[in-house]
N, C-alpha and C. Protein backbone atom coordinates (compact mmCIF):
# COMPACT_ATOMS: atom_id res chain seq x y z
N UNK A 1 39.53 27.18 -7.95
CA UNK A 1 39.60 25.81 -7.50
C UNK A 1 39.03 25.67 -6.08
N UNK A 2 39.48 26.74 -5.26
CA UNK A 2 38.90 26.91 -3.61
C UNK A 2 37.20 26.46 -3.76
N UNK A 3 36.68 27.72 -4.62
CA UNK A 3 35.68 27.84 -5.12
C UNK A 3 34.40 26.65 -5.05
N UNK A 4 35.17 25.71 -6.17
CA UNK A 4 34.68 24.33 -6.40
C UNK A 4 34.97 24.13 -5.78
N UNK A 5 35.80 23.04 -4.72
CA UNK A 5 36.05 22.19 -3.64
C UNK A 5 34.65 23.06 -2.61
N UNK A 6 34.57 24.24 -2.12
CA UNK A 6 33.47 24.70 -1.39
C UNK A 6 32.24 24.37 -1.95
N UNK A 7 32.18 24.57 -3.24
CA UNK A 7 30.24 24.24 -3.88
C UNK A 7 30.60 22.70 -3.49
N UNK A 8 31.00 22.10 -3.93
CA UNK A 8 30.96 20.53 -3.74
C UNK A 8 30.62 19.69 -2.45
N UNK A 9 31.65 20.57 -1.60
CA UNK A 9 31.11 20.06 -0.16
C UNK A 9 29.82 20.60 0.16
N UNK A 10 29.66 21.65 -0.17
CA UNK A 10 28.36 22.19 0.23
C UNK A 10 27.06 21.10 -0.26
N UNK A 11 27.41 21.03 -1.76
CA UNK A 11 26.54 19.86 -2.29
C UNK A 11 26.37 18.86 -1.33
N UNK A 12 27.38 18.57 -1.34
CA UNK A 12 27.42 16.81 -0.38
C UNK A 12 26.77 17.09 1.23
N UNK A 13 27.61 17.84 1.55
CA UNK A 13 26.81 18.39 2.87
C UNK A 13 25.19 18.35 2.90
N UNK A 14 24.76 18.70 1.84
CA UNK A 14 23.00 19.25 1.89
C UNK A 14 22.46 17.88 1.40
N UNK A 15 23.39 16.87 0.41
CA UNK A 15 22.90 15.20 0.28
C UNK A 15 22.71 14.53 1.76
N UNK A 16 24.03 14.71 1.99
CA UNK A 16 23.95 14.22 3.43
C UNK A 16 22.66 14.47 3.91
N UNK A 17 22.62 15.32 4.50
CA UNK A 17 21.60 15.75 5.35
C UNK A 17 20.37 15.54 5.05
N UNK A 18 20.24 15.71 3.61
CA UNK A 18 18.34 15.33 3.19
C UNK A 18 18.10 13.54 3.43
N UNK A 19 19.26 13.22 3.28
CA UNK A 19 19.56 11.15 3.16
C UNK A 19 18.73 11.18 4.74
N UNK A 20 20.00 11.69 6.11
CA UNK A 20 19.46 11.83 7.29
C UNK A 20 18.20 12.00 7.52
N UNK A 21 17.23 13.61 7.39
CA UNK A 21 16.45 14.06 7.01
C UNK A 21 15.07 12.58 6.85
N UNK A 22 15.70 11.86 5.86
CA UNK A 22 14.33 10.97 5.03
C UNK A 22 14.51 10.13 6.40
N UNK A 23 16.09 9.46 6.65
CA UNK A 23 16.35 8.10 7.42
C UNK A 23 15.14 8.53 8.93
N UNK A 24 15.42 9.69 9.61
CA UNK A 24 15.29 9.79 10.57
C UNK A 24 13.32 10.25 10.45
N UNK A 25 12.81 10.72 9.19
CA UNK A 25 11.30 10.81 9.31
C UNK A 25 10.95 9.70 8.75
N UNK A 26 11.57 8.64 8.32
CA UNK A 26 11.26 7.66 7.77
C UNK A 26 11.29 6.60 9.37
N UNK A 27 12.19 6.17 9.93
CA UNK A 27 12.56 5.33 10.62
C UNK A 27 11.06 6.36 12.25
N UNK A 28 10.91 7.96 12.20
CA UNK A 28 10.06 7.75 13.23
C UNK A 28 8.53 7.57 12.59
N UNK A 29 8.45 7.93 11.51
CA UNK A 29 6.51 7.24 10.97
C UNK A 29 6.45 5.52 11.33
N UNK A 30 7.75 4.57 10.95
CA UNK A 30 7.47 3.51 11.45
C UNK A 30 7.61 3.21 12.33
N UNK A 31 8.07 3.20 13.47
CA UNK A 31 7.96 3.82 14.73
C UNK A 31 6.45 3.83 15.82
N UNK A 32 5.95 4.45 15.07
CA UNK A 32 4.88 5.04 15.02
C UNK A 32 3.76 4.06 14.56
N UNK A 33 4.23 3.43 13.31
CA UNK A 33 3.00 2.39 12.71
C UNK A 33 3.34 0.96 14.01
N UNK A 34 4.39 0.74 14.29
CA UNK A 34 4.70 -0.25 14.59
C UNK A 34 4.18 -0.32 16.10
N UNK A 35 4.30 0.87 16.75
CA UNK A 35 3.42 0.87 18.32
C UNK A 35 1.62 0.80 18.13
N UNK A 36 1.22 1.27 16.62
CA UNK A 36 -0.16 0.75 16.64
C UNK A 36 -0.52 -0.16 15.96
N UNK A 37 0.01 -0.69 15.40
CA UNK A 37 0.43 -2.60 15.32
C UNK A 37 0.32 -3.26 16.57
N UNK A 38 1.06 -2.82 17.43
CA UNK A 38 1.25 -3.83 18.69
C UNK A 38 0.18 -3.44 19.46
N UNK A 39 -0.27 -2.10 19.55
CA UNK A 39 -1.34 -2.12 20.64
C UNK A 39 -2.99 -2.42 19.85
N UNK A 40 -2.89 -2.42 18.47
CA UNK A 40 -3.79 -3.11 17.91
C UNK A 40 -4.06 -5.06 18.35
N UNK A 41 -3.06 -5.02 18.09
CA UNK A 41 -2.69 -7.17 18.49
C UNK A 41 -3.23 -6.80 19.95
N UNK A 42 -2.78 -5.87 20.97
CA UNK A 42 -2.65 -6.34 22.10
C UNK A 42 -4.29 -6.13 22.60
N UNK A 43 -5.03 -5.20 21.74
CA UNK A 43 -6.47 -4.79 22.32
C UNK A 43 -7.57 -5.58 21.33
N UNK A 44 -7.04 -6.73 20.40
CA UNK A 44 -7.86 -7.40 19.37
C UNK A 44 -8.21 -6.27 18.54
N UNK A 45 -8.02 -5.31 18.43
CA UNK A 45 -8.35 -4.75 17.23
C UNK A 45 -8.02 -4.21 15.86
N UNK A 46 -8.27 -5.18 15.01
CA UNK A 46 -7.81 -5.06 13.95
C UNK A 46 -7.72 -3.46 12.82
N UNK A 47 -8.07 -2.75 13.05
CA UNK A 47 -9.04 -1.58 12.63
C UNK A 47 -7.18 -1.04 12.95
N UNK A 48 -6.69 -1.48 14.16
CA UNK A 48 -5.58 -0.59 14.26
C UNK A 48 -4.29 -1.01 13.81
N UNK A 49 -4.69 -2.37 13.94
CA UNK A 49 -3.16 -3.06 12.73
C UNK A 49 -3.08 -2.38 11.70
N UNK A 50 -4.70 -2.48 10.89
CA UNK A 50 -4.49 -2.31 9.26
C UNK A 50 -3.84 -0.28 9.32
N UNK A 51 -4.44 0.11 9.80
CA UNK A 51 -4.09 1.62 10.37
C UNK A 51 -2.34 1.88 10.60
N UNK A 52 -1.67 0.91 11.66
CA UNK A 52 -0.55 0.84 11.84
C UNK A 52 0.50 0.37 10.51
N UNK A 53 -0.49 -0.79 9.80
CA UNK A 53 0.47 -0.95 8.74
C UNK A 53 0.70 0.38 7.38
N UNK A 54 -0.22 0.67 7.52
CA UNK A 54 -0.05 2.23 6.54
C UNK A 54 0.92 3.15 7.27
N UNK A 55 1.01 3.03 8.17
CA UNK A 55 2.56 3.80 8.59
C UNK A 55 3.26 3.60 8.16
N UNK A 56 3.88 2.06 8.42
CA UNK A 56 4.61 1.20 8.34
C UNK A 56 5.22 1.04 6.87
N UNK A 57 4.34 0.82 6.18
CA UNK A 57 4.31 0.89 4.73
C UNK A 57 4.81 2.54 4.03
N UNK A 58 4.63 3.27 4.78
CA UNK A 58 5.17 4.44 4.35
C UNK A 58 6.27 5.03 4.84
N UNK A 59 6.62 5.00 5.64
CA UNK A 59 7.78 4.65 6.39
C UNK A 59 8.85 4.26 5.92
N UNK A 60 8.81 2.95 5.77
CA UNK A 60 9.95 1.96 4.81
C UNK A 60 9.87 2.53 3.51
N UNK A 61 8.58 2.80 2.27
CA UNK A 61 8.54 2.85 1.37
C UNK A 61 9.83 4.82 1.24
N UNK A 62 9.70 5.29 2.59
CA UNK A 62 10.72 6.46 2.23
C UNK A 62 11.72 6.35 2.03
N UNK A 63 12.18 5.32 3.16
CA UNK A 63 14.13 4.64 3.06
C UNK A 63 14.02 3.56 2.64
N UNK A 64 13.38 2.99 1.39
CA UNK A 64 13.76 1.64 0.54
C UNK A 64 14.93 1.63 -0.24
N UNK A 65 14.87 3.24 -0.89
CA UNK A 65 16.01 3.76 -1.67
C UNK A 65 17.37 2.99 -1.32
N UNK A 66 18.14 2.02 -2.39
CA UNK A 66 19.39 1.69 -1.88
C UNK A 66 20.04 3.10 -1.54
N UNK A 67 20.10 3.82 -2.76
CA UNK A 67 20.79 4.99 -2.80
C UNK A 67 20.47 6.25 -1.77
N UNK A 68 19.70 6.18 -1.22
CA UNK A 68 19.32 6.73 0.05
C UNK A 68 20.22 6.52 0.96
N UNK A 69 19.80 5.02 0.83
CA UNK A 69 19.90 4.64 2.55
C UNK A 69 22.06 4.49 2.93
N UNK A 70 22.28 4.18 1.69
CA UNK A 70 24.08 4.51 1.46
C UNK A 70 24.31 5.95 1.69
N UNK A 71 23.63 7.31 1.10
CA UNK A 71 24.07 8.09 1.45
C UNK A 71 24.02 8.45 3.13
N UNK A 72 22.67 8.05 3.75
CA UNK A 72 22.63 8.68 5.20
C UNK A 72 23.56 7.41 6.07
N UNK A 73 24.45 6.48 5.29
CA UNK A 73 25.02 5.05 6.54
C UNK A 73 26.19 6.68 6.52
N UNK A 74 26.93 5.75 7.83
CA UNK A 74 28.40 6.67 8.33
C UNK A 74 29.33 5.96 7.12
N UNK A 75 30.44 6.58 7.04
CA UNK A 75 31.43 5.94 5.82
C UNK A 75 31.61 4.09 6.64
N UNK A 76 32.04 4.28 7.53
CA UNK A 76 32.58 3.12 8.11
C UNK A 76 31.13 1.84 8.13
N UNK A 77 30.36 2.07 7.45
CA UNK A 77 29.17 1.21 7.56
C UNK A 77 28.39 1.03 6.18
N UNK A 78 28.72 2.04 5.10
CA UNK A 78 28.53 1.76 3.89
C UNK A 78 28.50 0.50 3.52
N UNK A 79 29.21 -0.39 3.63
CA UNK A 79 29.37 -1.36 3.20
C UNK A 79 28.26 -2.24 3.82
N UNK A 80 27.51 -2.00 4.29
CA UNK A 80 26.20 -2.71 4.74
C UNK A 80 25.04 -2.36 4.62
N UNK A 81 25.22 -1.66 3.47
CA UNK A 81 23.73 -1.10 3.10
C UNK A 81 23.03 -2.18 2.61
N UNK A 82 23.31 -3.31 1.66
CA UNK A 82 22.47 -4.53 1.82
C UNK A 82 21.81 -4.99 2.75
N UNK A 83 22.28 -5.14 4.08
CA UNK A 83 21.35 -4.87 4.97
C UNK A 83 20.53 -4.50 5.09
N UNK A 84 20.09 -2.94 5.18
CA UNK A 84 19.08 -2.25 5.34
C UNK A 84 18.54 -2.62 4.29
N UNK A 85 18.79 -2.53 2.68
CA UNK A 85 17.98 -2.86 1.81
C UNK A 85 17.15 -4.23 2.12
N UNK A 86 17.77 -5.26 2.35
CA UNK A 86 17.10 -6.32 2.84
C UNK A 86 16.38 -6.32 4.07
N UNK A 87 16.53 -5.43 4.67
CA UNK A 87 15.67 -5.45 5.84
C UNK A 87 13.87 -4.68 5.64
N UNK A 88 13.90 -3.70 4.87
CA UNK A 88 13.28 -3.03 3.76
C UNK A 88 12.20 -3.97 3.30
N UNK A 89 13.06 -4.95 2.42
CA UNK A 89 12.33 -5.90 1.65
C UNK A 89 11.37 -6.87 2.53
N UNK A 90 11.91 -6.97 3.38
CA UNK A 90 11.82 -8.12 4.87
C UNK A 90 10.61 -7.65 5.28
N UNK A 91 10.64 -6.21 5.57
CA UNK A 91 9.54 -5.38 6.13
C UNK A 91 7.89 -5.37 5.24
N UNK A 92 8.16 -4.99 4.04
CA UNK A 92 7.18 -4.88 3.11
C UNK A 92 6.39 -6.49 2.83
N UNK A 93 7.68 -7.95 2.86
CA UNK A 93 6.70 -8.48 2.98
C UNK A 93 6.27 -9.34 3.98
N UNK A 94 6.54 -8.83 5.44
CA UNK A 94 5.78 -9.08 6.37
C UNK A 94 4.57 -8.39 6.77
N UNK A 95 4.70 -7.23 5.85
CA UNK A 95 3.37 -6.18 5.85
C UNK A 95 2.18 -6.70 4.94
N UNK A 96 2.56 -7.39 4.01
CA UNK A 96 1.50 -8.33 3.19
C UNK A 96 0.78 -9.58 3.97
N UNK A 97 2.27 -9.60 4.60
CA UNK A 97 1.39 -11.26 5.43
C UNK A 97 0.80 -11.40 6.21
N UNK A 98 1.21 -9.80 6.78
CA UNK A 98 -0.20 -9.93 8.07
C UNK A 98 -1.54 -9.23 7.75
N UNK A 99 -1.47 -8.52 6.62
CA UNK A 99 -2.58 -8.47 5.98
C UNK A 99 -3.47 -9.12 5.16
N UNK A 100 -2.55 -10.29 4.79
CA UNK A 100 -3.55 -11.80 4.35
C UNK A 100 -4.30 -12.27 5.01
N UNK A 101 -3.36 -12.46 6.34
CA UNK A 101 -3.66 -13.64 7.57
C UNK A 101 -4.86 -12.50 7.98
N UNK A 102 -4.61 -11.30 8.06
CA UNK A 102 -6.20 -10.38 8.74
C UNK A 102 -6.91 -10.77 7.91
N UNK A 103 -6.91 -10.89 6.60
CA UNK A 103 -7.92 -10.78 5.62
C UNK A 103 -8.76 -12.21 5.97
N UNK A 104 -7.69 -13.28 6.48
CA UNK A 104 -8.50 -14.78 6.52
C UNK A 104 -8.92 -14.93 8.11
N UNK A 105 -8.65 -13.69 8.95
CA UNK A 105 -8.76 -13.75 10.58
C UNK A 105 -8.20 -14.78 10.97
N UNK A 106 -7.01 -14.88 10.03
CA UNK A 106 -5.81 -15.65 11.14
C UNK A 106 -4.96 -15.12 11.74
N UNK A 107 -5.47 -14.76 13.24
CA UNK A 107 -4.67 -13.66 13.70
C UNK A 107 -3.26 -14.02 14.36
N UNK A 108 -2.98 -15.69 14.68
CA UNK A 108 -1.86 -15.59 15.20
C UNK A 108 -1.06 -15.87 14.06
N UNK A 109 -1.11 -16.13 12.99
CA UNK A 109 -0.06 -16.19 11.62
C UNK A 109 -0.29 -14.61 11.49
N UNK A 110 -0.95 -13.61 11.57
CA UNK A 110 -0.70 -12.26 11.63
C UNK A 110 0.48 -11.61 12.45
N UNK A 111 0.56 -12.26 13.51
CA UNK A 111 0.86 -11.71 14.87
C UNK A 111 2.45 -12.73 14.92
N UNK A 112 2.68 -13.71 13.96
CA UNK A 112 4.07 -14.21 13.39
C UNK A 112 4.50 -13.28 12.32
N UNK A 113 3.64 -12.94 11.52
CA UNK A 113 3.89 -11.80 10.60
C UNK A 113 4.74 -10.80 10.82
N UNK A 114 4.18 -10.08 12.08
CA UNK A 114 4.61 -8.96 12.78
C UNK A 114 5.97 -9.02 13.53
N UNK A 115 5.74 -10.32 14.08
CA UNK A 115 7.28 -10.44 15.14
C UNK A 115 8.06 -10.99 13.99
N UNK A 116 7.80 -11.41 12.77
CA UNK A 116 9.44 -11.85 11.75
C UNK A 116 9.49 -10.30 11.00
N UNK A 117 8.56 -8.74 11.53
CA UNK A 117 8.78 -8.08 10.82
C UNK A 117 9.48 -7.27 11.97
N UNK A 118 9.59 -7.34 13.46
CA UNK A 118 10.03 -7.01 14.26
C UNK A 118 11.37 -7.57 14.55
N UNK A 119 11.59 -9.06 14.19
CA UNK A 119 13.18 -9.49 13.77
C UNK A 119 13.80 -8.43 12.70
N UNK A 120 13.37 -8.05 11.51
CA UNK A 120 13.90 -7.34 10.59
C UNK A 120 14.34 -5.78 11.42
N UNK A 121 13.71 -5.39 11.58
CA UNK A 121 14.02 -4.52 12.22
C UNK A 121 15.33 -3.90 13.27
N UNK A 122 14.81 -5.42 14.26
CA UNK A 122 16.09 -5.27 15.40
C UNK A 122 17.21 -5.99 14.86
N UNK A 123 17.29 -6.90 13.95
CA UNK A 123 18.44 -7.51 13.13
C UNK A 123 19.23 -6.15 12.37
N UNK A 124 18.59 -5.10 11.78
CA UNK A 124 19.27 -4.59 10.85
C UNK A 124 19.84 -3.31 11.70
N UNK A 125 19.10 -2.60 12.90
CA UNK A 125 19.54 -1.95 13.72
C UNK A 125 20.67 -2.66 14.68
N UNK A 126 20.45 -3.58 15.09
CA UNK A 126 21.93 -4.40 15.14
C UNK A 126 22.89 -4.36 14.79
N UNK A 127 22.97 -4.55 13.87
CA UNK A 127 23.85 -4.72 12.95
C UNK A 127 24.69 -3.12 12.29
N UNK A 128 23.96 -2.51 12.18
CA UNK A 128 24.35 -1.26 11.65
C UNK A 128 24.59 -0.02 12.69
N UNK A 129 23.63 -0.08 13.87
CA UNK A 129 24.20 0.53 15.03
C UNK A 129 25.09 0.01 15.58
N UNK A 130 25.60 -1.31 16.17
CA UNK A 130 26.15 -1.74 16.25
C UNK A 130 26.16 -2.42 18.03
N UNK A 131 24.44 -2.64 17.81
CA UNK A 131 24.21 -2.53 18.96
C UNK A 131 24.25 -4.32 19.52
């Protein structure tokens, strides 16, 4: 019985950690897309948005997982994984819209794109850090 109760935690232990693992290489690739997003907007060059949004897009697309993103919350925050899922969703399609608006060189409906995808962001870290 010792036995089992040890494989089990061990299991959970190594879930844990791969959940973490994704949250934390997931949350720094976008990170990452999202500073060459902004210094794309900030130098007119588009070449580095579309560049930044493939981060971005991969990034989120790691922690979209509901079931992910519940295993790496703390217990006391589980209950807000809708959140993040919706924030997720929030993300992906502000990543379309500013790739429309590039596509039509409407760069400041791009550049609204970006900051309602930069609300998602600091809304759901808000909220869940508890900041």
């Amino acid at each position: 019985m010792k036995l089992t109760k040890i494989l089990i935690a061990g299991i959970l232990s190594v879930s844990f950690a791969s959940a973490n693992d994704a949250m934390t290489k997931s949350m720094n690739i976008m990170q990452q897309g999202i500073e060459q997003v902004q210094f794309g907007f900030i130098n007119n060059n588009e070449k580095m948005v579309r560049e930044g949004l493939v981060q971005i897009k991969k990034g989120n697309t790691m922690f979209s997982s509901e079931t992910l993103i519940k295993a790496a919350l703390p217990d006391d925050k589980k209950h807000m994984t809708n959140v993040a899922v919706n924030a997720s969703k929030r993300i992906t399609a502000d990543a379309t819209i500013i790739e429309l608006n590039l596509d039509d060189k409407a760069y400041t409906k791009a550049a609204e794109g970006y900051a309602d995808m930069m609300n998602a962001c600091s809304r759901c870290h808000g909220l869940i850090r508890s900041w």
